[in-house]
Structure formats: structure tokens, C-alpha cells
C-alpha atoms as a PDB file:
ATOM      1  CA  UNK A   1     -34.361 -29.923  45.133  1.00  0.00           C
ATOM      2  CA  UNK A   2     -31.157 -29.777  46.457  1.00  0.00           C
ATOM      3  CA  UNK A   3     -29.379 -31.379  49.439  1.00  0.00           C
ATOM      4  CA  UNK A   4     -26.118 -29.461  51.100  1.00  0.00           C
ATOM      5  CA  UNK A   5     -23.453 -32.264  51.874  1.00  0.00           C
ATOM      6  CA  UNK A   6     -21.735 -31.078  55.416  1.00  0.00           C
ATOM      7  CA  UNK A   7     -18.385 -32.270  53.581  1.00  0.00           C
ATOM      8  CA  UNK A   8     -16.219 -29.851  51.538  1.00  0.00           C
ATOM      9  CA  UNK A   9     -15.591 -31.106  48.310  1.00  0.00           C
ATOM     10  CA  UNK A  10     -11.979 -30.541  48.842  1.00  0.00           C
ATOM     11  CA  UNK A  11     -10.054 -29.499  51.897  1.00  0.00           C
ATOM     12  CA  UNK A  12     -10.038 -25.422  51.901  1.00  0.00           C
ATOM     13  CA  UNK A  13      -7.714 -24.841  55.094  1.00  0.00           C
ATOM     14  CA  UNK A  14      -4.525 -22.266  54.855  1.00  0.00           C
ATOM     15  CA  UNK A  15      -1.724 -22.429  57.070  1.00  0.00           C
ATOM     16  CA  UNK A  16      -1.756 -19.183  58.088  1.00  0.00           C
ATOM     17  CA  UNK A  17      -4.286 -15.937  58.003  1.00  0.00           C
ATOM     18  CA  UNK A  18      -3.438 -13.667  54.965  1.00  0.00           C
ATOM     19  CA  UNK A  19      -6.099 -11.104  54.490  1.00  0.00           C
ATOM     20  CA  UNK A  20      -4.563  -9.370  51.443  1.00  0.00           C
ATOM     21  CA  UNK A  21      -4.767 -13.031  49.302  1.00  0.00           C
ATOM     22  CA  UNK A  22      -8.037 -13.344  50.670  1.00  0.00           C
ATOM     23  CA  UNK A  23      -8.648 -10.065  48.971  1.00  0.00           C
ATOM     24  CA  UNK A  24      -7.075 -11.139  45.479  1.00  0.00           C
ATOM     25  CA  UNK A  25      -8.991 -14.694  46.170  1.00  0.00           C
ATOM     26  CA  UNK A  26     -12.330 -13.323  45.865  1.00  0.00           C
ATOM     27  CA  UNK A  27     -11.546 -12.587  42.046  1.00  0.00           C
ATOM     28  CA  UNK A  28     -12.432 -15.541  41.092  1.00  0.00           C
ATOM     29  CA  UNK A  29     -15.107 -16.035  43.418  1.00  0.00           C
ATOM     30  CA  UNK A  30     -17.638 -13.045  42.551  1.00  0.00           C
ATOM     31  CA  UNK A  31     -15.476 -11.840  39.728  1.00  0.00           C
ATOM     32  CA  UNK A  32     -16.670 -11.793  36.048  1.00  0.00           C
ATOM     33  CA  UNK A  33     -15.430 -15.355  35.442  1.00  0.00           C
ATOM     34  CA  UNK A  34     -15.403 -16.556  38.985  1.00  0.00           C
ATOM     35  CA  UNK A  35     -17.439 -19.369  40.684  1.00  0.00           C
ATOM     36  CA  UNK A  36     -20.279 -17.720  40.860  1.00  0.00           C
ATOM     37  CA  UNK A  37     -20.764 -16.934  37.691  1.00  0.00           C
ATOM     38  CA  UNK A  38     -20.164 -20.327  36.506  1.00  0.00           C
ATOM     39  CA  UNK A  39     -22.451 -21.595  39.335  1.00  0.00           C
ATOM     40  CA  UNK A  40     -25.313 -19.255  38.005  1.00  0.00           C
ATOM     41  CA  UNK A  41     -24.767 -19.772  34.006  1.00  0.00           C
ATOM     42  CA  UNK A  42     -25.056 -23.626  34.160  1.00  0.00           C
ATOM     43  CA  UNK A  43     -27.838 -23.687  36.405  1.00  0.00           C
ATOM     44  CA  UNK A  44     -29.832 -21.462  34.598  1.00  0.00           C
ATOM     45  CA  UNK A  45     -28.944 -22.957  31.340  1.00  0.00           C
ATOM     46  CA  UNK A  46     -30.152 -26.547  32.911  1.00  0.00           C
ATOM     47  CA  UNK A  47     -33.647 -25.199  34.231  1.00  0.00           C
ATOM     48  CA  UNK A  48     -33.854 -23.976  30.947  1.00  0.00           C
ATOM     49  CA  UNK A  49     -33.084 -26.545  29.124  1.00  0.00           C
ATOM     50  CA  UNK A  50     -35.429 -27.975  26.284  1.00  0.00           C
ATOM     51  CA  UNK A  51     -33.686 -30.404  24.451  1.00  0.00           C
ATOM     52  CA  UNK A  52     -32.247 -33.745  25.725  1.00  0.00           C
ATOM     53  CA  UNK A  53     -32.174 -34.790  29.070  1.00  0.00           C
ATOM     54  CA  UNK A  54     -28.801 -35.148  28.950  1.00  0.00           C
ATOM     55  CA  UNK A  55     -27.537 -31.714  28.166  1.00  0.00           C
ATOM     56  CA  UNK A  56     -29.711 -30.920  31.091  1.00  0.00           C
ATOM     57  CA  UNK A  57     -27.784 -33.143  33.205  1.00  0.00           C
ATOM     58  CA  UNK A  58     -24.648 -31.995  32.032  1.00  0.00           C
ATOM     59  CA  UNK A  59     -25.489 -28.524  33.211  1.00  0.00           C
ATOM     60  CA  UNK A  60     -26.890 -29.185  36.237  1.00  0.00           C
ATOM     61  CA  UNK A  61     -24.574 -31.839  37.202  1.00  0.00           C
ATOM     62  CA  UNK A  62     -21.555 -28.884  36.909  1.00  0.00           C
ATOM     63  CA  UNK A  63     -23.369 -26.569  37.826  1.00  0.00           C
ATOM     64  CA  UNK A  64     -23.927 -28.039  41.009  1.00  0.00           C
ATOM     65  CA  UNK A  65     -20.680 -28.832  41.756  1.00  0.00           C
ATOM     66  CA  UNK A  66     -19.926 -25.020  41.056  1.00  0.00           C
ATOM     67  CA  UNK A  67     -21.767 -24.665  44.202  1.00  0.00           C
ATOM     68  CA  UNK A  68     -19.511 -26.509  46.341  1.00  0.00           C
ATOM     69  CA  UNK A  69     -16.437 -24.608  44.488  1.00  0.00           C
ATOM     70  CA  UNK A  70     -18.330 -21.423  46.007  1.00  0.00           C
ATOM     71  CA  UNK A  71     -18.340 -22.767  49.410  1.00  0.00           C
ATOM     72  CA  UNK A  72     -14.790 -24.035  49.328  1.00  0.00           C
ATOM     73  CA  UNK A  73     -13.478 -20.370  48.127  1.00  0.00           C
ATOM     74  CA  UNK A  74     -15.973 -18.519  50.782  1.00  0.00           C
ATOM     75  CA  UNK A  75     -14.500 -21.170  53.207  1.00  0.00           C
ATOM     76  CA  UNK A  76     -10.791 -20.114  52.044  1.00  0.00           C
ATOM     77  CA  UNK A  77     -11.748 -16.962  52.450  1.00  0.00           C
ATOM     78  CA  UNK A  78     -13.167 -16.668  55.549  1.00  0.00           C
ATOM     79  CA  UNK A  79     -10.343 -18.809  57.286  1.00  0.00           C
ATOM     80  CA  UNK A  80      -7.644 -16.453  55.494  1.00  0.00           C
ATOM     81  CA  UNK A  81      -8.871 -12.983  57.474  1.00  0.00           C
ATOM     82  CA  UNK A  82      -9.105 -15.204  60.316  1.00  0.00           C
ATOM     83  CA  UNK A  83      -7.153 -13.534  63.483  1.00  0.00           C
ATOM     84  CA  UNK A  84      -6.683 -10.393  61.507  1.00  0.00           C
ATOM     85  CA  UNK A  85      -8.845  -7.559  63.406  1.00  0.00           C
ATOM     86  CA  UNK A  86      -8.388  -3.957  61.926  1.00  0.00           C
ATOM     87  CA  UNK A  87      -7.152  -2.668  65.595  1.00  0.00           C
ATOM     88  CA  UNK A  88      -4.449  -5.683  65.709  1.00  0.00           C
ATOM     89  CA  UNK A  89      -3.235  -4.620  62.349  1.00  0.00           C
ATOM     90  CA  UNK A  90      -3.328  -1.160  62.741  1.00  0.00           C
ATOM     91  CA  UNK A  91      -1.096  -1.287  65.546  1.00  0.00           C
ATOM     92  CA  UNK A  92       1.134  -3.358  63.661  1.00  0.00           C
ATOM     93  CA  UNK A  93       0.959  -0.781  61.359  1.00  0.00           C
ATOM     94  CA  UNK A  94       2.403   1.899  63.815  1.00  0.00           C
ATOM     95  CA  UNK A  95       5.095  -0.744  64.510  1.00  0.00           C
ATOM     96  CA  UNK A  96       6.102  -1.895  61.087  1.00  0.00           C
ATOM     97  CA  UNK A  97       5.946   0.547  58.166  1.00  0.00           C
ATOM     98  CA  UNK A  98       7.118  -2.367  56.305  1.00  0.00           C
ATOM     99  CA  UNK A  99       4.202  -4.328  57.271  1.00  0.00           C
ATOM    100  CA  UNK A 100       2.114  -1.844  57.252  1.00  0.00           C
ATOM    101  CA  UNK A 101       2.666  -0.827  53.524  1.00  0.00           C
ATOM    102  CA  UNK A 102       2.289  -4.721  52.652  1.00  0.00           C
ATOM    103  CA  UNK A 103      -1.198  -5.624  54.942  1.00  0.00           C
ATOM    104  CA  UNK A 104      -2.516  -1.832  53.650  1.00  0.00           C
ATOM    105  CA  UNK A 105      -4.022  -3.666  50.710  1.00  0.00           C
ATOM    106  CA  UNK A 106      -6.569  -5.779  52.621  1.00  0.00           C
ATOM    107  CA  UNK A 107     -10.113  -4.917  51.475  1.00  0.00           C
ATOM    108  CA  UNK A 108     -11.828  -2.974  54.478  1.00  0.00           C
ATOM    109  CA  UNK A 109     -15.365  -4.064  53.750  1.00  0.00           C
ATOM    110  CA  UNK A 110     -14.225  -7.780  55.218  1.00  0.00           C
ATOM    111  CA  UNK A 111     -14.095  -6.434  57.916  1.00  0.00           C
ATOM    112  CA  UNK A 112     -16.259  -3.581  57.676  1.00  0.00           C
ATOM    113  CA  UNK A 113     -19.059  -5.081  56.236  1.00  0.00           C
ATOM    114  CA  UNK A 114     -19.006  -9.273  56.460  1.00  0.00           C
ATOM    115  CA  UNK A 115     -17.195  -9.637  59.397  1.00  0.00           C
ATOM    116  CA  UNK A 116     -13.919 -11.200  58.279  1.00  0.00           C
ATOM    117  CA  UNK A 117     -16.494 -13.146  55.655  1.00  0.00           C
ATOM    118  CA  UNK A 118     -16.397 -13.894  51.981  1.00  0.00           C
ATOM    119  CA  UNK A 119     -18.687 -11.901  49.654  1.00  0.00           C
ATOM    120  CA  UNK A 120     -20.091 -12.290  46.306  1.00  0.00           C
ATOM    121  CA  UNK A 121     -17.907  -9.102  44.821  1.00  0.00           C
ATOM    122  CA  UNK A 122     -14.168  -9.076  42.922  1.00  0.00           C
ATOM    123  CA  UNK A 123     -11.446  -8.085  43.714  1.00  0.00           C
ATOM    124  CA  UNK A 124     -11.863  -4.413  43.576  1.00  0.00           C
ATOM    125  CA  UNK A 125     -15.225  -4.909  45.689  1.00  0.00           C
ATOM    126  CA  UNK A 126     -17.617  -4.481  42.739  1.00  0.00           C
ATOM    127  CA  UNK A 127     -20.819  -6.527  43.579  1.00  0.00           C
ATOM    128  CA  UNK A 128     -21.062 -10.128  41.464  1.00  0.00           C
ATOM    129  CA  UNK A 129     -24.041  -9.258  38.345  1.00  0.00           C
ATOM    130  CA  UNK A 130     -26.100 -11.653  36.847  1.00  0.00           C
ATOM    131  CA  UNK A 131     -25.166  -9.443  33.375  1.00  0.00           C
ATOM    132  CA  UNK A 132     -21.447 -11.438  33.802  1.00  0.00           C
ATOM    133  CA  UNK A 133     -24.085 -14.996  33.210  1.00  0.00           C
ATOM    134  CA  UNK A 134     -25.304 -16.418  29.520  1.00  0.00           C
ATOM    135  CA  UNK A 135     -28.032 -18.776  28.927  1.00  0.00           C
ATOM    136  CA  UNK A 136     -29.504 -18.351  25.836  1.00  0.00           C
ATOM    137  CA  UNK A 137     -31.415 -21.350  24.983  1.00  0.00           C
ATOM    138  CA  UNK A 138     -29.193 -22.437  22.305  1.00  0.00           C
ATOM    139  CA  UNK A 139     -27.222 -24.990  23.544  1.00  0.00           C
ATOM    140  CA  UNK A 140     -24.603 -25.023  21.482  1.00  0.00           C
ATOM    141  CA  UNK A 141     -23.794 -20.716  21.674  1.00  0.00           C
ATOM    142  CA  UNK A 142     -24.093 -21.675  25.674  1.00  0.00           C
ATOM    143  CA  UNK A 143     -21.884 -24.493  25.398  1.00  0.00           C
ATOM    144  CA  UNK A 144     -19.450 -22.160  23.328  1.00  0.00           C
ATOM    145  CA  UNK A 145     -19.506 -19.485  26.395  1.00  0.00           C
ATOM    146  CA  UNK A 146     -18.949 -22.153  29.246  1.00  0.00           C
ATOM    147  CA  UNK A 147     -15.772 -23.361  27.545  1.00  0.00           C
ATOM    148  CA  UNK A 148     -14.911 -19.513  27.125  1.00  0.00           C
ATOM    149  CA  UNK A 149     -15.918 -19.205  31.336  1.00  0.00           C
ATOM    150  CA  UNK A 150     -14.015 -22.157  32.161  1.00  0.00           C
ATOM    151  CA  UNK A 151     -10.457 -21.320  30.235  1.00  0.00           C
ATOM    152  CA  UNK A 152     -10.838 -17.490  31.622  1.00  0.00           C
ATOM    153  CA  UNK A 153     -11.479 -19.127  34.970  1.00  0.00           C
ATOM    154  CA  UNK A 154      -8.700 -21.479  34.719  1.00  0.00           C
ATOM    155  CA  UNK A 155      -6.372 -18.547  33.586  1.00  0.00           C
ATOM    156  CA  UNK A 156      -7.473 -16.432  36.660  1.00  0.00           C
ATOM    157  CA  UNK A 157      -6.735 -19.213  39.329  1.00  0.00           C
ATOM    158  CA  UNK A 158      -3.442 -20.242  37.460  1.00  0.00           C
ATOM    159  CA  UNK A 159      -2.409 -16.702  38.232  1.00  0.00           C
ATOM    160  CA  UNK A 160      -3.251 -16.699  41.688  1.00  0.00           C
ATOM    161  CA  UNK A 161      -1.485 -19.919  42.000  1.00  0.00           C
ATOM    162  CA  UNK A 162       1.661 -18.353  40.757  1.00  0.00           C
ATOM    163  CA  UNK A 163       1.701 -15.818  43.267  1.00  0.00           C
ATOM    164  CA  UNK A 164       0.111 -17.774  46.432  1.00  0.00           C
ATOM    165  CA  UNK A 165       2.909 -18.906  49.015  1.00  0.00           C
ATOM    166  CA  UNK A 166       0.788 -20.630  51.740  1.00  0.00           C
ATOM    167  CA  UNK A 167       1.249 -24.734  50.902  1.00  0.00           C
ATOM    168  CA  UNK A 168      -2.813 -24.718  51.928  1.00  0.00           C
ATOM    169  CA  UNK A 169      -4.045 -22.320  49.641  1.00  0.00           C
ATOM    170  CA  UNK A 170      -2.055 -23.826  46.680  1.00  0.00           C
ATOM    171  CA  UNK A 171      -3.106 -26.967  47.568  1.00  0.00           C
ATOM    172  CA  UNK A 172      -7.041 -25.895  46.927  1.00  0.00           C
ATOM    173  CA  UNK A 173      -6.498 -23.976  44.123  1.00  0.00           C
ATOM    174  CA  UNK A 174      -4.157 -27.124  42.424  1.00  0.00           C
ATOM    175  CA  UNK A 175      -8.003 -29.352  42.976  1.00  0.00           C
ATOM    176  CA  UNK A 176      -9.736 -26.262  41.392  1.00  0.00           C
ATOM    177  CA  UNK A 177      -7.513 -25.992  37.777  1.00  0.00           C
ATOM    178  CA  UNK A 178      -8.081 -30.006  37.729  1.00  0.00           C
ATOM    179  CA  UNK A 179     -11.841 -29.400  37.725  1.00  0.00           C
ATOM    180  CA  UNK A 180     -11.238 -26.406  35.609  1.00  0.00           C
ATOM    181  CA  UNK A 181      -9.284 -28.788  32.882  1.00  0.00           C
ATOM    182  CA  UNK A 182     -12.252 -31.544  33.479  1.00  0.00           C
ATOM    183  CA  UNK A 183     -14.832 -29.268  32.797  1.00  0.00           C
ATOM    184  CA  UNK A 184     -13.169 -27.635  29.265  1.00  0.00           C
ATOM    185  CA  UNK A 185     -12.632 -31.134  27.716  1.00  0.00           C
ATOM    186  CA  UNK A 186     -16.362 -31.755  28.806  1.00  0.00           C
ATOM    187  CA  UNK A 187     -17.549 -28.463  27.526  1.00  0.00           C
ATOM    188  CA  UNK A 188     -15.691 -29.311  24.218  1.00  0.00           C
ATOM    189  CA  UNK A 189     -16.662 -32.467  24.072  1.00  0.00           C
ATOM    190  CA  UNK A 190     -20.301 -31.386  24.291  1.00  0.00           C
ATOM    191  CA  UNK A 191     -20.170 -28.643  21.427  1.00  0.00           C
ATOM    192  CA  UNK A 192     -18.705 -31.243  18.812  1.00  0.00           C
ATOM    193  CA  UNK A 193     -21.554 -33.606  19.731  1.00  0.00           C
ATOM    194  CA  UNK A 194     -23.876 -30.734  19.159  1.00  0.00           C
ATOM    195  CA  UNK A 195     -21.777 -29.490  16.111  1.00  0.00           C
ATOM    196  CA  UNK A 196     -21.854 -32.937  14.755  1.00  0.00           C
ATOM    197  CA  UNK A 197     -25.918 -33.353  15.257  1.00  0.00           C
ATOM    198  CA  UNK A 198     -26.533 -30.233  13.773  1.00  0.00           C
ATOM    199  CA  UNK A 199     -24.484 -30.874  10.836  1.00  0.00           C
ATOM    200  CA  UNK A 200     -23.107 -27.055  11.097  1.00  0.00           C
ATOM    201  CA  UNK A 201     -20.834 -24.853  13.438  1.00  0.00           C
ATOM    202  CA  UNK A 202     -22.726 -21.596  12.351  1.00  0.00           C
ATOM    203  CA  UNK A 203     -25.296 -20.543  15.489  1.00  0.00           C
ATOM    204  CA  UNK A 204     -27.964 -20.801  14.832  1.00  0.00           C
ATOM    205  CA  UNK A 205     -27.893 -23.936  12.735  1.00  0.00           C
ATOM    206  CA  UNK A 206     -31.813 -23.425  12.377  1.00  0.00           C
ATOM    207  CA  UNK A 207     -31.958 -20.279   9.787  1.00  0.00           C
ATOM    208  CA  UNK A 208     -31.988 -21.002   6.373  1.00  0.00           C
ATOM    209  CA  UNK A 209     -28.825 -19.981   4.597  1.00  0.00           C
ATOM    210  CA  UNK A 210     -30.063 -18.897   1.581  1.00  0.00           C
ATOM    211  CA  UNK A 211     -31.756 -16.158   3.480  1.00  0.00           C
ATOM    212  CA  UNK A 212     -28.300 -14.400   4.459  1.00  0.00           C
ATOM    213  CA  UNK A 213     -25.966 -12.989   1.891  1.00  0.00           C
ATOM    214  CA  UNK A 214     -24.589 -15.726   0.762  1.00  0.00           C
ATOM    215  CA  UNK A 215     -21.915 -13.891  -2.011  1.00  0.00           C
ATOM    216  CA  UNK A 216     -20.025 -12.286   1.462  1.00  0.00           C
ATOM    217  CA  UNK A 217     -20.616 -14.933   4.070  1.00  0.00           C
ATOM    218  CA  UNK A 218     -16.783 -16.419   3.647  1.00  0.00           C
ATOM    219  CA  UNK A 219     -14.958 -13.014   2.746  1.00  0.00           C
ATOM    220  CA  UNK A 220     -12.359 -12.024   4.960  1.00  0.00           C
ATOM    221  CA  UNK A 221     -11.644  -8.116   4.723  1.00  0.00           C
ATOM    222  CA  UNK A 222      -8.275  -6.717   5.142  1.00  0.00           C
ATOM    223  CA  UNK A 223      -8.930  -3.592   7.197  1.00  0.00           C
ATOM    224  CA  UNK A 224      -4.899  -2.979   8.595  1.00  0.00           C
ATOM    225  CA  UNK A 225      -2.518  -1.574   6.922  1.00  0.00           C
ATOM    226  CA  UNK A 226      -0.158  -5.083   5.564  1.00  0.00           C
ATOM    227  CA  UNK A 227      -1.750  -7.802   4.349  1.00  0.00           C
ATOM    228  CA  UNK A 228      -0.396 -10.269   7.868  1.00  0.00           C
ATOM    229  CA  UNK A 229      -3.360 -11.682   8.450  1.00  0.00           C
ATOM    230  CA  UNK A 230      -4.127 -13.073   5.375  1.00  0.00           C
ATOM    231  CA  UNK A 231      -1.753 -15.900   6.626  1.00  0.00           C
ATOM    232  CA  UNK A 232      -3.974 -17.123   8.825  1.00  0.00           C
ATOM    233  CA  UNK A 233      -6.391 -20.043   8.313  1.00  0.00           C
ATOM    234  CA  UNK A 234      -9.257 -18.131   8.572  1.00  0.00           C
ATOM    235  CA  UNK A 235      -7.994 -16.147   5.157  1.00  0.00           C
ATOM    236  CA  UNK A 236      -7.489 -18.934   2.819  1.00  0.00           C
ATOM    237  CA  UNK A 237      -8.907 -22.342   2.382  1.00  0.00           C
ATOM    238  CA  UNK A 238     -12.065 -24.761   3.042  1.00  0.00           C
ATOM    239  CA  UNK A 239     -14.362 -22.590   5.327  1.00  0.00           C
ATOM    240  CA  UNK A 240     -14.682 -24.237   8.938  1.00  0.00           C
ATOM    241  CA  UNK A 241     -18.116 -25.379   8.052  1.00  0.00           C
ATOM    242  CA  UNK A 242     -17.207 -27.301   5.131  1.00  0.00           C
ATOM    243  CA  UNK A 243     -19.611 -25.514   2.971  1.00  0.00           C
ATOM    244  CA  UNK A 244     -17.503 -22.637   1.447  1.00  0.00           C
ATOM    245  CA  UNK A 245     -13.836 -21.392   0.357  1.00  0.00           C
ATOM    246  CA  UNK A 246     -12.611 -18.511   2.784  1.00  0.00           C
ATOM    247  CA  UNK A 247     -11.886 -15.402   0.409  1.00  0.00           C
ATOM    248  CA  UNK A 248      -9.307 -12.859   1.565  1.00  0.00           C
ATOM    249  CA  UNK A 249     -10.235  -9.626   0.484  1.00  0.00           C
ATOM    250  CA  UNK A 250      -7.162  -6.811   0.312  1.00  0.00           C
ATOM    251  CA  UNK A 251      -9.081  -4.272  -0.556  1.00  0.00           C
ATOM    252  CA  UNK A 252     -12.735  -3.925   0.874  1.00  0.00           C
ATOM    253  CA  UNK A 253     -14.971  -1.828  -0.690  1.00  0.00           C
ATOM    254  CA  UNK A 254     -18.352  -0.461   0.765  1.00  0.00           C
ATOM    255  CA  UNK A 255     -21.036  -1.828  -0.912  1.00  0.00           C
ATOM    256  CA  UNK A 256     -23.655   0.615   0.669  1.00  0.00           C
ATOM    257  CA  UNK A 257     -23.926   5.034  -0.092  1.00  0.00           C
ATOM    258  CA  UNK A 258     -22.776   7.652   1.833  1.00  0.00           C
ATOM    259  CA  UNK A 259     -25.760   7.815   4.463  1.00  0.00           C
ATOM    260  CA  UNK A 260     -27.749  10.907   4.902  1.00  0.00           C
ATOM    261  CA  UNK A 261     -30.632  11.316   7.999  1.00  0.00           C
ATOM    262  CA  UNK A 262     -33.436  13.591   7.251  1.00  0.00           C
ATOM    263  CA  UNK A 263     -33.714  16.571   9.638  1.00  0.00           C
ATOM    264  CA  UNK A 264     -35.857  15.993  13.344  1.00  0.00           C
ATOM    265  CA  UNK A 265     -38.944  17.739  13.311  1.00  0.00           C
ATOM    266  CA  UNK A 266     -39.143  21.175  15.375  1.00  0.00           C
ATOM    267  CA  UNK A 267     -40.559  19.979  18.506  1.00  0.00           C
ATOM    268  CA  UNK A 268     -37.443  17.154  19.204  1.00  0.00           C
ATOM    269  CA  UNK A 269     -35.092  20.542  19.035  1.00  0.00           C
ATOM    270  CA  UNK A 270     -31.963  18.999  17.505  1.00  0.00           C
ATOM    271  CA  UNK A 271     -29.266  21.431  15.774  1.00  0.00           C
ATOM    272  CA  UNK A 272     -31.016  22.493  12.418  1.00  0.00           C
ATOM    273  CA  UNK A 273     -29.011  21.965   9.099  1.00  0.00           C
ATOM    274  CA  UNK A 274     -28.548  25.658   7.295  1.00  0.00           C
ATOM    275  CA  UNK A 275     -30.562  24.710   4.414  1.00  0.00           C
ATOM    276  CA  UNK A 276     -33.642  23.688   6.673  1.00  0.00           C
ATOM    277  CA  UNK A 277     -36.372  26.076   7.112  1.00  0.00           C
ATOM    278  CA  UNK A 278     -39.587  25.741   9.433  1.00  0.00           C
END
């Protein structure tokens, strides 16, 4: 059960209507690694939750206050393509080719379609898809992806702060990368409590390793021309999981045959081979 507190979370108020921000805004509220998303992936990975309560928690409890990041961009939104009719600004428009090659950019389906109103798309318009969300069960992959969610989301509204003008919007946005750094040190914090549980870093910590091929599990092939990257860490040294020696490899060779595919049979009508004869 939820409850819906009247209250923004934070104050989501601009100083003036700007209907192409509010266009760039809803990036990272229906974008790939927008709001939504976040909202979605950490709720879903809390109902599904099977291990201890308090990884349930964690998801739910951000997850829910994803929600009220939703409702403060939506609110942003909304209050940005306030006063900003298509007729007004097409006459501006006839007035002000200056203007109108600057306010061109607005997105026509806020007005065209919610009414000056956010909606759960990008940028571009492209609809928000649950395909963007991961909840996979294993907490410690999922835990992995929400840091990923929550540095590309950071990234996105860092950007948007750079280029924002209106004192209001930067103001909301300056809240949101807070939450944004809260939620990676918690995310992080999280996988090295799971990481130290388990006792491994590999996902899934659960298969036995002496059912993979263990002889190749720490090589690193060289497949550029150069040999740059084997100055990295992950070329030389004690693997990351303590259990192995990284190996750089210069020159990889296949360990498998050239692969041949026996002919279709007649009825699937693929291209026949010369030498093949009904």
C-alpha cells in the first residue's frame, strides 16, 4: 500500500515558462535512465525480493522516493509550458524569426497530445519501455545495474544543469544530483555487503567454479593492434576476486575448428552448396 503525500519532496517551481527545456527535461524523466526507470527497477526488484528484509527495504524505500522524483519533474514540466499556447507562439513566430528559430524546438505533442503536460517519453518523444528496467533476482547483478542507473542518471541531469538558466529549475535539479550522489554511495555500499557475504564478486556466486573453464577464466586477450592495454590492472596482477593471477595474452589463438553447417533440407529452401545433390 501506498499513501501520496500532498507535499513535493522538493520545491519544483521555475521562474519563468520555457517549453523547449521542458522538452530536454523530460530526458531524464521517461528517458532510458530517467526517473521512471529508476522508479520501476527498484520497485520491482523489492516485490521481488527473496532474501533479507532489508535489501527489500532498501529497494522499496528508493524506489519510492523515485516516485516523488517523478512527480517533481512532471510538476517542472508542466509549470515550464505553462502560458505557452501554440497560437501565442506562432505569432511570435511571424514577429521574431529570431525567436521563432529558438522556441521551434518545443515538442508539439505537449501540446498536441497532454495538454501542456509531462509524459512518460524522452526527449525525442519515444514512449518510456519497461525493456530500459532490470530486476533479475540476483541481488547483487541488480545492485550492480542501479549504481550503473544512478551514475548515468546523475550524468544526464548534470548536463542539463549546465545548460539550464532559470535560478528555479537549477535549483530542483541541484536537490536531484544530491539524491543521485546519496543513492550511488548506498548502491555501493550495498554490493560490497553482498560481495563480502558471498565471499566472491563473480555473479552468480552460486555455480560451482570448477564447472567453468577454469585454465581461461583470468586470461586477458589482446585483440588491437599494440599491446596498450596490457597496462591496465585488469592485464596483470591478483585477479579482482582474489582467487587467480590475471594473464595477458598477446597473441590469442582459437582454440575451436573452422566451423562448417550441414546443408538445410529441401523443403526449408535455403541456397544449395554446389556439391549438394537432392
Amino acid at each position: 500500500m501506498f499513501y501520496h503525500v500532498k507535499e513535493l519532496q522538493y520545491e519544483a517551481k521555475p521562474s519563468c515558462p520555457d517549453p523547449v527545456y521542458a522538452k530536454k527535461l523530460q530526458e531524464v524523466l521517461g528517458g532510458q535512465f530517467g526517473e521512471i526507470t529508476v522508479m520501476m527497477q527498484y520497485l520491482f526488484q523489492g516485490f521481488n525480493c527473496r532474501a533479507d528484509a532489508k535489501y527489500r527495504d532498501l529497494c522499496l524505500d528508493i524506489g519510492t522516493e523515485e516516485i516523488a522524483h517523478v512527480e517533481m519533474l512532471a510538476t517542472m514540466i508542466a509549470r515550464l509550458l505553462d502560458g505557452a499556447p501554440v497560437k501565442e507562439q506562432e505569432a511570435a513566430y511571424a514577429s521574431n524569426p529570431v525567436l521563432a528559430a529558438i522556441m521551434g524546438d518545443m515538442n508539439p505533442q505537449h501540446a498536441i497530445v497532454s495538454g501542456l503536460g509531462a509524459m512518460a517519453t524522452d526527449s525525442a518523444g519515444y514512449p518510456w519501455n519497461a525493456k530500459y528496467t532490470i530486476a533479475s533476482g540476483n541481488l547483487l547483478a541488480d545492485f550492480r545495474a542501479n549504481l550503473n542507473a544512478e551514475s548515468q542518471g546523475r550524468l544526464q541531469v548534470v548536463r542539463l544543469y549546465e545548460i539550464a538558466d532559470d535560478p528555479g529549475v537549477k535549483d530542483m535539479l541541484s536537490f536531484l544530483i544530491a539524491r543521485d550522489t546519496a543513492h550511488q554511495n548506498q548502491w555501493k555500499a550495498a554490493i560490497a555487503e553482498l560481495e563480502a557475504r558471498e565471499g566472491d564478486i563473480v555473479v552468480p556466486t552460486t555455480f560451482p567454479r570448477e564447472l567453468e573453464k577454469q585454465a581461461v577464466a583470468y586470461d586477458f586477450y589482446n585483440l588491437s593492434r599494440g599491446e596498450a592495454s596490457s597496462k591496465g590492472r585488469w592485464a596483470n596482477g591478483p585477479s579482482m576476486d582474489g582467487r587467480s593471477v590475471f594473464q595477458y595474452v598477446s597473441q590469442p589463438v582459437p582454440y575451436g575448428p573452422k566451423p562448417f553447417l550441414n546443408p538445410a533440407p529441401l523443403y526449408i529452401h535455403d541456397t544449395l552448396l554446389p556439391m549438394y545433390k537432392a
